[in-house]
Protein backbone atom coordinates (compact mmCIF):
# COMPACT_ATOMS: atom_id res chain seq x y z
CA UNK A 1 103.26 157.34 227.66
CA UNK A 2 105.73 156.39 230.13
CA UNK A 3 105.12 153.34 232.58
CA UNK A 4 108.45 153.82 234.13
CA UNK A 5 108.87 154.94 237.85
CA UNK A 6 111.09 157.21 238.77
CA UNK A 7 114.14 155.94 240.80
CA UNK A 8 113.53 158.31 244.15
CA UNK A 9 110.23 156.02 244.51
CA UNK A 10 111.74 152.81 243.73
CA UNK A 11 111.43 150.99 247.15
CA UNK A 12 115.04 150.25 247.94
CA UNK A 13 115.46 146.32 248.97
CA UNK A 14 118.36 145.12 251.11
CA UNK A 15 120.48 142.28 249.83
CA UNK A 16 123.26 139.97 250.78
CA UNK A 17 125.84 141.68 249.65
CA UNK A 18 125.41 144.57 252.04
CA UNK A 19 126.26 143.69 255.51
CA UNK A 20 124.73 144.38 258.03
CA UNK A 21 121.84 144.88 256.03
CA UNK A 22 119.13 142.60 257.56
CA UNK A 23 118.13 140.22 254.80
CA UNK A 24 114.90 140.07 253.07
CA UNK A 25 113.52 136.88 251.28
CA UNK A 26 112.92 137.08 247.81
CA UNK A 27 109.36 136.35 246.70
CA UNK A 28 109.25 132.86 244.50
CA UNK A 29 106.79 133.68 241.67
CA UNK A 30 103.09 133.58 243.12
CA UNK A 31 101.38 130.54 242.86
CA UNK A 32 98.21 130.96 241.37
CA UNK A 33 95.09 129.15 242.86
CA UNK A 34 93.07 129.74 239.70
CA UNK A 35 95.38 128.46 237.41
CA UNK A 36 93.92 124.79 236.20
CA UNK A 37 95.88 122.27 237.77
CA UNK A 38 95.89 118.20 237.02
CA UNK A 39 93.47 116.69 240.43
CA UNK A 40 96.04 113.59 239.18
CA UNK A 41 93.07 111.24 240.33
CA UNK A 42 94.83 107.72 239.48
CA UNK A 43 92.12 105.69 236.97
CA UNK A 44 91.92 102.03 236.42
CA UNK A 45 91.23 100.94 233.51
CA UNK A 46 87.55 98.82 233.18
CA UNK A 47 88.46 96.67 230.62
CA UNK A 48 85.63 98.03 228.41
CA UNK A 49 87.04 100.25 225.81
CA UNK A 50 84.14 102.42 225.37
CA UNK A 51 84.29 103.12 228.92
CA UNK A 52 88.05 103.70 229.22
CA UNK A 53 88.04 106.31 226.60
CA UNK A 54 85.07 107.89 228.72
CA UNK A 55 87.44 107.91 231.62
CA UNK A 56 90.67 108.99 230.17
CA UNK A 57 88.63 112.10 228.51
CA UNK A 58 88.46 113.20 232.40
CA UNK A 59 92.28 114.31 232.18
CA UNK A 60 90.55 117.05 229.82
CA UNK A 61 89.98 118.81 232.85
CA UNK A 62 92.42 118.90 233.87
CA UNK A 63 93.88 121.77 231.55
CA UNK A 64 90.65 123.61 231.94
CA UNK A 65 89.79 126.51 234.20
CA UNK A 66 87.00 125.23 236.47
CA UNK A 67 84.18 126.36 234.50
CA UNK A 68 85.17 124.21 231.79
CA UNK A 69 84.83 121.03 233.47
CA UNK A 70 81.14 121.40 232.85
CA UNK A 71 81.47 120.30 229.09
CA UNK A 72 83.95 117.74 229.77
CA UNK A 73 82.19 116.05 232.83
CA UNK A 74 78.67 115.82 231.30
CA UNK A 75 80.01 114.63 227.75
CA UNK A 76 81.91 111.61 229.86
CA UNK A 77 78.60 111.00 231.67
CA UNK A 78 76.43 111.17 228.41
CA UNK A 79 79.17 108.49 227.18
CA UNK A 80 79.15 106.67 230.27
CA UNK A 81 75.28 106.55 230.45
CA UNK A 82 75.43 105.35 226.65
CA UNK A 83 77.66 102.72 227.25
CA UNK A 84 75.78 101.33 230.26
CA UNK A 85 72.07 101.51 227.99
CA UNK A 86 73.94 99.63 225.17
CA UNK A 87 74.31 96.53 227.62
CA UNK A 88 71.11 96.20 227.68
CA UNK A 89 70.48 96.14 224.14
CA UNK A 90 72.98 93.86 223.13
CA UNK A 91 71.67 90.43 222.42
CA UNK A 92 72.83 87.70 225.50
CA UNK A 93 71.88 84.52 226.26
CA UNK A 94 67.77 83.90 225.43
CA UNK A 95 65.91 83.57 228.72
CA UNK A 96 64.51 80.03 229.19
CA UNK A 97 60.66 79.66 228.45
CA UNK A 98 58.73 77.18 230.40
CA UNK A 99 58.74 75.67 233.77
CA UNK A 100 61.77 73.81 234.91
CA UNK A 101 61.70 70.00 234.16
CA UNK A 102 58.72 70.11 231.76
CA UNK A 103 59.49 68.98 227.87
CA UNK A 104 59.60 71.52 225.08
CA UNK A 105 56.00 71.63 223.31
């Protein structure tokens, strides 16, 4: 099979280097709007390294089309959401017992 056109139906483009010629811009690739594309949303780091890692695996997305962000978004929010329930598990200060001002029994 032959994909080749023949020449009498190549469409016949002016350029510079005819004068008179009126001159015709040249098409710059297309840009496509599908195409994944970085959102290059700045992020600041927490200072909790469970959550940071969290937050830097959002630049995954960036490299995905946009039905991939699914995965990536709710595997940062199951992380996030385990990070925050593990605050609340970790031993802190005890909480005081008693009134205030009365003596230990």
């Amino acid at each position: 099979m032959n994909d080749s056109v023949p020449e009498d139906e190549v469409p016949q483009t002016a350029t510079a280097a005819e004068p008179g010629a009126p001159a015709e811009a040249v098409p710059e690739p297309a840009y496509d709007p599908a195409a994944p594309a970085p959102l290059n949303v700045p992020r600041v780091p927490s200072g909790n390294a469970d959550v940071d890692a969290r937050l830097d695996r959002l630049a995954d997305a960036d490299h995905l089309a946009t039905d991939g962000h699914v995965e990536v978004y709710e595997d940062v929010h199951r992380g996030l959401r385990d990070a925050l329930t593990a605050l609340d598990v970790r031993p802190g200060v005890p909480a005081p017992t008693g009134r205030p001002g009365s003596a230990p029994q």
